[in-house]
PDB file of N, CA and C in Angstrom:
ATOM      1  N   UNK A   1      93.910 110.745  79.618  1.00  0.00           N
ATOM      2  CA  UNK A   1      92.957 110.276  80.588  1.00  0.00           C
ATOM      3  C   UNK A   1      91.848 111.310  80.714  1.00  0.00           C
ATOM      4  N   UNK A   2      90.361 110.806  80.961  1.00  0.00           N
ATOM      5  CA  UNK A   2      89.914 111.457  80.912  1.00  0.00           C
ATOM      6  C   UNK A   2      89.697 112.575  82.187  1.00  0.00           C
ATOM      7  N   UNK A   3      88.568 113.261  82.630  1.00  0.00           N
ATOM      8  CA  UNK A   3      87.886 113.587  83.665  1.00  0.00           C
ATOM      9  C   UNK A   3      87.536 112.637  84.615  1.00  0.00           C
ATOM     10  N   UNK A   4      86.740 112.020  84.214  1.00  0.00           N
ATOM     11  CA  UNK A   4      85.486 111.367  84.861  1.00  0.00           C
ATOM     12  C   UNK A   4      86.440 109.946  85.258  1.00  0.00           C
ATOM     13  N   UNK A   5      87.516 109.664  84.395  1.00  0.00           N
ATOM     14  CA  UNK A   5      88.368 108.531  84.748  1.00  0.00           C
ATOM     15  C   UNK A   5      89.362 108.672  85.762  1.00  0.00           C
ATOM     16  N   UNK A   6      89.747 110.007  85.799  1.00  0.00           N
ATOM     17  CA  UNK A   6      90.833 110.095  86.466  1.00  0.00           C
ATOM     18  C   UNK A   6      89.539 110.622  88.065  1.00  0.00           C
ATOM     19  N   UNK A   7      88.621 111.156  87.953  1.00  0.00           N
ATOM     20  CA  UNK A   7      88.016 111.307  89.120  1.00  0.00           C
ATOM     21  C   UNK A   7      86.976 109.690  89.830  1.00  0.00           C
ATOM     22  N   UNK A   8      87.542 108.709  88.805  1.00  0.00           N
ATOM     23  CA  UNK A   8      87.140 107.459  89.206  1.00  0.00           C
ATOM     24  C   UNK A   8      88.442 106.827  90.288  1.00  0.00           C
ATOM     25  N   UNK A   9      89.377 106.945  89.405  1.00  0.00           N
ATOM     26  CA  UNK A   9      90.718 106.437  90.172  1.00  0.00           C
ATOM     27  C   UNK A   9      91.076 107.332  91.725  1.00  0.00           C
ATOM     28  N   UNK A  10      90.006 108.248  92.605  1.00  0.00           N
ATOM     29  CA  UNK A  10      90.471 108.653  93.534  1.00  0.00           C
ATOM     30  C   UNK A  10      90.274 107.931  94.752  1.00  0.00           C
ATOM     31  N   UNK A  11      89.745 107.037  94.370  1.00  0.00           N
ATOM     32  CA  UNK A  11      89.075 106.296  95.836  1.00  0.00           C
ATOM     33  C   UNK A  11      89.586 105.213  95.940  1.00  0.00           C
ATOM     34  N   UNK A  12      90.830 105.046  94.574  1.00  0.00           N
ATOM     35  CA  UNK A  12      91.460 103.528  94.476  1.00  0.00           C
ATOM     36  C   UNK A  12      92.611 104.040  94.533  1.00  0.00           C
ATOM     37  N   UNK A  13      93.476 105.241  95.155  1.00  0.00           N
ATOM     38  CA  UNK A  13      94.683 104.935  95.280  1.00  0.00           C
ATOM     39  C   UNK A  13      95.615 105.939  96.528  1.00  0.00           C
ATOM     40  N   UNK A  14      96.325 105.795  96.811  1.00  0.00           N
ATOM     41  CA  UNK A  14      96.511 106.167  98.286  1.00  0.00           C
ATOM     42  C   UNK A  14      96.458 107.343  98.984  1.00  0.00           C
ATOM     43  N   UNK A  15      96.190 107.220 100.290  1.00  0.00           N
ATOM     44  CA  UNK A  15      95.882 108.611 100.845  1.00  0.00           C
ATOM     45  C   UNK A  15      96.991 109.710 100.648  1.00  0.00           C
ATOM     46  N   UNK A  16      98.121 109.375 100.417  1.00  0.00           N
ATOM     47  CA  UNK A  16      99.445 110.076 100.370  1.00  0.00           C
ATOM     48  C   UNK A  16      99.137 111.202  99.361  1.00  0.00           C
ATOM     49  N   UNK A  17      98.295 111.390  98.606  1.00  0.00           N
ATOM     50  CA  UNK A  17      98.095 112.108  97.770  1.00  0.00           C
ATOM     51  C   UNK A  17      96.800 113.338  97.925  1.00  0.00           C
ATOM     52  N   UNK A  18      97.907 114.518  97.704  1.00  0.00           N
ATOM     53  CA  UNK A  18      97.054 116.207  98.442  1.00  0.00           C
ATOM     54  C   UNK A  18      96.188 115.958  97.071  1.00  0.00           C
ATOM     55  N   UNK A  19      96.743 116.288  96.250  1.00  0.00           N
ATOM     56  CA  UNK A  19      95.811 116.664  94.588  1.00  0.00           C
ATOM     57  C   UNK A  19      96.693 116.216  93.277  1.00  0.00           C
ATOM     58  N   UNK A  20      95.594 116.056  92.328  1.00  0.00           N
ATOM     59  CA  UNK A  20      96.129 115.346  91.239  1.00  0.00           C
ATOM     60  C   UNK A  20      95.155 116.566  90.097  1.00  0.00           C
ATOM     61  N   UNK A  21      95.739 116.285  88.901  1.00  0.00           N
ATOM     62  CA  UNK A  21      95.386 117.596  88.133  1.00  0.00           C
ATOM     63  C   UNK A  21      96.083 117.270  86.615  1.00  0.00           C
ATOM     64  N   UNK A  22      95.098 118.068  85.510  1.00  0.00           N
ATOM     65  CA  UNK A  22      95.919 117.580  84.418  1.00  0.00           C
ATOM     66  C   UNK A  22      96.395 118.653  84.089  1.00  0.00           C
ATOM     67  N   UNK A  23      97.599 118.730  82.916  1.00  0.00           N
ATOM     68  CA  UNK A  23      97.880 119.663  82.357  1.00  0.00           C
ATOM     69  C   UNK A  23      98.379 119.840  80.931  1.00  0.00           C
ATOM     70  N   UNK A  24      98.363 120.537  80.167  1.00  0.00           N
ATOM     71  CA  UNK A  24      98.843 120.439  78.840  1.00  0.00           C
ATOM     72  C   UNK A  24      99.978 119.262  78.255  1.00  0.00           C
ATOM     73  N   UNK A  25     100.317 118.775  77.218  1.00  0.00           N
ATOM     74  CA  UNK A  25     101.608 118.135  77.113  1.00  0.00           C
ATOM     75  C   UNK A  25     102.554 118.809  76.179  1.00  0.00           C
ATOM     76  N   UNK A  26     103.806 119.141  75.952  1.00  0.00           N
ATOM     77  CA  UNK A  26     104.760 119.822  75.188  1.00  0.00           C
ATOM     78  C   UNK A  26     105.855 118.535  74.492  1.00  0.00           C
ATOM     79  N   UNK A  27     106.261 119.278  73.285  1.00  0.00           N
ATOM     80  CA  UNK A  27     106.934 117.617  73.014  1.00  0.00           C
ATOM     81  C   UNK A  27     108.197 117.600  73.725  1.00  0.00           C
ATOM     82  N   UNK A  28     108.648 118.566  74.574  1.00  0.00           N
ATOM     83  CA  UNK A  28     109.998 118.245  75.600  1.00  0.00           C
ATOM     84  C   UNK A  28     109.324 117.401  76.613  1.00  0.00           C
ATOM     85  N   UNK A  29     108.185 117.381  77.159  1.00  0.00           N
ATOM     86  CA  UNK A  29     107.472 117.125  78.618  1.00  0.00           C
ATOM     87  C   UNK A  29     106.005 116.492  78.090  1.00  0.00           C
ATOM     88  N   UNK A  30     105.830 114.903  77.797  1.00  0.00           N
ATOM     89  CA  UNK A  30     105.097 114.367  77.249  1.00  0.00           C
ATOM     90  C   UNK A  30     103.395 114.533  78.489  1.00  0.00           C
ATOM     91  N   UNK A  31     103.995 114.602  79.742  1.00  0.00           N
ATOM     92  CA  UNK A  31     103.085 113.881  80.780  1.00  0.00           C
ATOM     93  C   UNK A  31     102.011 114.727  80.874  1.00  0.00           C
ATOM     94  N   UNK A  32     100.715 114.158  80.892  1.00  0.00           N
ATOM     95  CA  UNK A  32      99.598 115.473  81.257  1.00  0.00           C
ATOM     96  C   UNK A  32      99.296 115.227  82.654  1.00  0.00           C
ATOM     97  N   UNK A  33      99.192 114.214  83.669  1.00  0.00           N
ATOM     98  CA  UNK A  33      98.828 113.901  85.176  1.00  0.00           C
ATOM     99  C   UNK A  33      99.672 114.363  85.984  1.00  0.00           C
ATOM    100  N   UNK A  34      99.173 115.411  86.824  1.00  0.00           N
ATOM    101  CA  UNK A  34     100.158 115.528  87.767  1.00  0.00           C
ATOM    102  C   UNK A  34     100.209 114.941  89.128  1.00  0.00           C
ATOM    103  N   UNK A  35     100.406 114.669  90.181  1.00  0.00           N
ATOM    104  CA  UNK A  35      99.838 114.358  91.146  1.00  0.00           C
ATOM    105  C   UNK A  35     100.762 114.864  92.499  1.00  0.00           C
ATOM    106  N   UNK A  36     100.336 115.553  93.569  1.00  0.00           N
ATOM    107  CA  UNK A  36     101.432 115.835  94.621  1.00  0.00           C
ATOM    108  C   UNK A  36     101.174 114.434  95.882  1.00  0.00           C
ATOM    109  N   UNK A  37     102.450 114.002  96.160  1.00  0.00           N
ATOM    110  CA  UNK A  37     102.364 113.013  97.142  1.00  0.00           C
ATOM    111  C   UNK A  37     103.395 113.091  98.373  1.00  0.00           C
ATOM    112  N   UNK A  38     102.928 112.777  99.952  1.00  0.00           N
ATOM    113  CA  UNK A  38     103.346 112.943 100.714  1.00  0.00           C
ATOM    114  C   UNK A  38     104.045 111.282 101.051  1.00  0.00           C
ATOM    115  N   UNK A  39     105.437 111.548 101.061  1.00  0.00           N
ATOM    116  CA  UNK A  39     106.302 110.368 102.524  1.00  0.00           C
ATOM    117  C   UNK A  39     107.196 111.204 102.932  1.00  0.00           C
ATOM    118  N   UNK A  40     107.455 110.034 103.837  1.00  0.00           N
ATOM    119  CA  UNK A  40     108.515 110.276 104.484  1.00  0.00           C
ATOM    120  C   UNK A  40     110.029 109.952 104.312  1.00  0.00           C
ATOM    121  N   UNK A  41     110.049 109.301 102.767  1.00  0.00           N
ATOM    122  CA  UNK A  41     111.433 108.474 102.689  1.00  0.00           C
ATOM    123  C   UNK A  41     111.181 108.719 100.742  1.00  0.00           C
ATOM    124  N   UNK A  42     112.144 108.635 100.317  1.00  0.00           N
ATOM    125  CA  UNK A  42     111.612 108.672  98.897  1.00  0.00           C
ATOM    126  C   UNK A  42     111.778 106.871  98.314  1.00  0.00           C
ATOM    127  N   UNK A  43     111.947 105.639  98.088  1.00  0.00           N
ATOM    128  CA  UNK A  43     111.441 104.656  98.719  1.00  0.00           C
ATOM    129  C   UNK A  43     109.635 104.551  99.050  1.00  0.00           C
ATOM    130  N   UNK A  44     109.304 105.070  99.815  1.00  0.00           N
ATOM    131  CA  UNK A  44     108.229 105.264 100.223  1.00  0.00           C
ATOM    132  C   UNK A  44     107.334 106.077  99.023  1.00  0.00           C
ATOM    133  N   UNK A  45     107.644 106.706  98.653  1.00  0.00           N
ATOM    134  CA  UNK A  45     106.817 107.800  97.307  1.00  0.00           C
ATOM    135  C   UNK A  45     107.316 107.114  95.958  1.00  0.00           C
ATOM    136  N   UNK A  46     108.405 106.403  95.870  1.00  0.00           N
ATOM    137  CA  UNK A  46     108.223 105.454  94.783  1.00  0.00           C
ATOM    138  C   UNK A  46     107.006 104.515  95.291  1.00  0.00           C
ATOM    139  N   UNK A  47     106.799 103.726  95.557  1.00  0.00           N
ATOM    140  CA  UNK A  47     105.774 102.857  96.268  1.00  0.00           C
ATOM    141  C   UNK A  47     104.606 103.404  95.988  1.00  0.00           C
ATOM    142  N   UNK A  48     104.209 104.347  96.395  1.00  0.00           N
ATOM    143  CA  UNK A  48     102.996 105.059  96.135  1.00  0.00           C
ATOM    144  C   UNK A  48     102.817 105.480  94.579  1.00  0.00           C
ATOM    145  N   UNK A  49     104.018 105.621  93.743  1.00  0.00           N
ATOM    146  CA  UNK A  49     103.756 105.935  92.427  1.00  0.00           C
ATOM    147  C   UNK A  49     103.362 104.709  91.951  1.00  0.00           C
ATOM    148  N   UNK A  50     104.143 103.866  92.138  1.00  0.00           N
ATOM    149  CA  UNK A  50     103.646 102.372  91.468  1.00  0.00           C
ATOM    150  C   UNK A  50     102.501 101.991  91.521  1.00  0.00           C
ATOM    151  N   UNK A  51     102.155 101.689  92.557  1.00  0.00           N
ATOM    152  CA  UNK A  51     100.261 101.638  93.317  1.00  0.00           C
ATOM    153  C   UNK A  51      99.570 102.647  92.186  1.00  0.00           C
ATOM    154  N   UNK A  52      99.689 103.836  91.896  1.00  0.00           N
ATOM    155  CA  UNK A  52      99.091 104.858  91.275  1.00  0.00           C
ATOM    156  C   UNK A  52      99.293 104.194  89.907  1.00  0.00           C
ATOM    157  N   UNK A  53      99.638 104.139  89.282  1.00  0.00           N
ATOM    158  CA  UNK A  53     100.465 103.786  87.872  1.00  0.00           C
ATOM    159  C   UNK A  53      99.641 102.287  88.050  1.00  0.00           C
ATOM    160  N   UNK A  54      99.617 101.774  88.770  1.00  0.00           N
ATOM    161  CA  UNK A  54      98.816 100.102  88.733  1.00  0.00           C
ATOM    162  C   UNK A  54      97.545 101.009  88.519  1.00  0.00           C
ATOM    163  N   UNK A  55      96.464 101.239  89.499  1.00  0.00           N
ATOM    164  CA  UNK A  55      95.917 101.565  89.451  1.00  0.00           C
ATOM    165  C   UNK A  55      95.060 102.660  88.214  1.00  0.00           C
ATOM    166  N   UNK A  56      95.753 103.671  87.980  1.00  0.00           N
ATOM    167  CA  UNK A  56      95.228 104.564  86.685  1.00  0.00           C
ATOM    168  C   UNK A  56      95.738 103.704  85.506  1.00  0.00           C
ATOM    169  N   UNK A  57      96.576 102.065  85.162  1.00  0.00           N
ATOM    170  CA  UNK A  57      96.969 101.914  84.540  1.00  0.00           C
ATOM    171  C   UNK A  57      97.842 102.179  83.429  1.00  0.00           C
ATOM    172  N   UNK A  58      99.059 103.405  84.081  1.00  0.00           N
ATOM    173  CA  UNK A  58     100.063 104.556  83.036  1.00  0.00           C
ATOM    174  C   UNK A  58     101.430 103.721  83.661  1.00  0.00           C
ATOM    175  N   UNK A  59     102.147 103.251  82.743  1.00  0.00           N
ATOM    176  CA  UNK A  59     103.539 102.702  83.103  1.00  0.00           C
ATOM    177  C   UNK A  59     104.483 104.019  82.740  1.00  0.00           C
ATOM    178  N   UNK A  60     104.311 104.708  81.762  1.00  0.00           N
ATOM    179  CA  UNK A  60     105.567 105.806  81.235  1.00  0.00           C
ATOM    180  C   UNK A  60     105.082 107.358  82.489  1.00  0.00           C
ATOM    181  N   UNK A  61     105.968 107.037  83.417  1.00  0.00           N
ATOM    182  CA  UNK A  61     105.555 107.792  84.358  1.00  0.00           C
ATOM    183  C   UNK A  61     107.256 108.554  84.783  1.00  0.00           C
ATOM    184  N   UNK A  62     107.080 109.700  85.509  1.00  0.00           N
ATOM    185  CA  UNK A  62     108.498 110.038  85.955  1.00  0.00           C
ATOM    186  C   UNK A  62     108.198 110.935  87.147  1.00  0.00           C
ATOM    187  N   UNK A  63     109.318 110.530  87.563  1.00  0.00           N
ATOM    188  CA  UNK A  63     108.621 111.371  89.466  1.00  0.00           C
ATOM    189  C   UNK A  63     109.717 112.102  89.632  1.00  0.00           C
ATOM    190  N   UNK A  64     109.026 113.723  90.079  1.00  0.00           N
ATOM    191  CA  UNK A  64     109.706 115.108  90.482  1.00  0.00           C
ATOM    192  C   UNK A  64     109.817 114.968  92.033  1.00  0.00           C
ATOM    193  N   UNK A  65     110.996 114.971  92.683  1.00  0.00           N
ATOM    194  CA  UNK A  65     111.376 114.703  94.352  1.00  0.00           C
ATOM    195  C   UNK A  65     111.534 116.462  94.359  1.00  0.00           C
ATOM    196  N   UNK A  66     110.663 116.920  95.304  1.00  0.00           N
ATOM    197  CA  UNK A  66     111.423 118.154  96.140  1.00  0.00           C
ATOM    198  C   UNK A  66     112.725 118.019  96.154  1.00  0.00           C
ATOM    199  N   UNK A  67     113.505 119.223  96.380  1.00  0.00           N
ATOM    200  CA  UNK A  67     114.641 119.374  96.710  1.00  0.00           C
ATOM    201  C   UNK A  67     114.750 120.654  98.028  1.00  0.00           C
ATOM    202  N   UNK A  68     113.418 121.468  98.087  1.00  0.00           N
ATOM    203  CA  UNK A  68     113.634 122.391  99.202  1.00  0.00           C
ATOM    204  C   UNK A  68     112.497 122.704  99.413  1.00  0.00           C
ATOM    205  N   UNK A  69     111.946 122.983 100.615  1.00  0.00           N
ATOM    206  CA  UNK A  69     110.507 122.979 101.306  1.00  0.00           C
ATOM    207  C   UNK A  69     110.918 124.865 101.196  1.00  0.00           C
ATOM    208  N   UNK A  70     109.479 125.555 100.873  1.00  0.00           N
ATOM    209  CA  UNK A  70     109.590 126.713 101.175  1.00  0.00           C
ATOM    210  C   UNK A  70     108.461 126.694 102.386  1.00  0.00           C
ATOM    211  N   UNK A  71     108.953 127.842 103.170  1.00  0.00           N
ATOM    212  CA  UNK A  71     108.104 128.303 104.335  1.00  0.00           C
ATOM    213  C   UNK A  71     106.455 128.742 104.251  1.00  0.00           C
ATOM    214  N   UNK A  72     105.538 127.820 104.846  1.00  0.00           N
ATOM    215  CA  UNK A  72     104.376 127.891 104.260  1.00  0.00           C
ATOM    216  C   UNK A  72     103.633 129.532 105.347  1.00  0.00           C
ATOM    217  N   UNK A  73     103.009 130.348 104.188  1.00  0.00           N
ATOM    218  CA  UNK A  73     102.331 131.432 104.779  1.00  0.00           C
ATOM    219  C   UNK A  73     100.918 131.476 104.911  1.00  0.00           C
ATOM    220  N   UNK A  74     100.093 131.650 105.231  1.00  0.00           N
ATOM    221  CA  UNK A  74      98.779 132.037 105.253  1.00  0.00           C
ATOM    222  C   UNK A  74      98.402 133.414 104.664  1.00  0.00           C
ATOM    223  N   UNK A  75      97.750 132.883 103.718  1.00  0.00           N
ATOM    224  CA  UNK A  75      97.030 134.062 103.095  1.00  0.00           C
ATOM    225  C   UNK A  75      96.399 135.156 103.813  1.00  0.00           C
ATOM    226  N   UNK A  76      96.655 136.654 103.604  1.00  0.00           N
ATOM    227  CA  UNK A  76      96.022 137.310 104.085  1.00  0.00           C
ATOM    228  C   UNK A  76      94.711 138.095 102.934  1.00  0.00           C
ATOM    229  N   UNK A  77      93.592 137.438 102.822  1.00  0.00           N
ATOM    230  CA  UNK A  77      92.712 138.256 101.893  1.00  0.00           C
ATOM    231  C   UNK A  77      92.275 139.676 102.519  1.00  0.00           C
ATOM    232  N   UNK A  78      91.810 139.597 103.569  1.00  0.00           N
ATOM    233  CA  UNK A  78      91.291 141.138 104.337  1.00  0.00           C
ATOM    234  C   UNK A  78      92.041 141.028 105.915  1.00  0.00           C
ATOM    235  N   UNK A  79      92.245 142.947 105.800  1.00  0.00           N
ATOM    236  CA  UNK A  79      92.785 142.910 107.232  1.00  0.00           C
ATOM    237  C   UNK A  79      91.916 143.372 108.036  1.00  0.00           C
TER     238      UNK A  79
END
């Protein structure tokens, strides 16, 4: 996918989503799209992948579920 395609598909698919981003492909790990998405139920973030996958038109898709929230810090650049 390209740039300009995948920065077309942002306004067509759900708010649940912080950022989307590409990345290399390896032949263990075919996928180059990444995308981070917020629910509350996983149910719910399938749903939102599908919508996405309609939308960018990609059926061979596979979804990474958290398994543990780490404690979010705030950067300290200057003290």
């Amino acid at each position: 996918m390209t740039k300009a395609k995948l920065e077309n598909t942002s306004s067509r698919t759900p708010h649940a989503i912080s950022y989307r981003y590409r990345r290399s492909v390896f032949a263990d790990w075919p996928f180059d799209l990444f995308s981070m998405v917020h629910a509350r139920t996983l149910e719910a973030a399938e749903r939102i992948s599908e919508v996405m996958s309609s939308v960018v038109k990609i059926q061979d898709c596979t979804i990474l579920f958290s398994t543990r929230e780490f404690k979010k810090q705030r950067v300290k650049y200057f003290e």
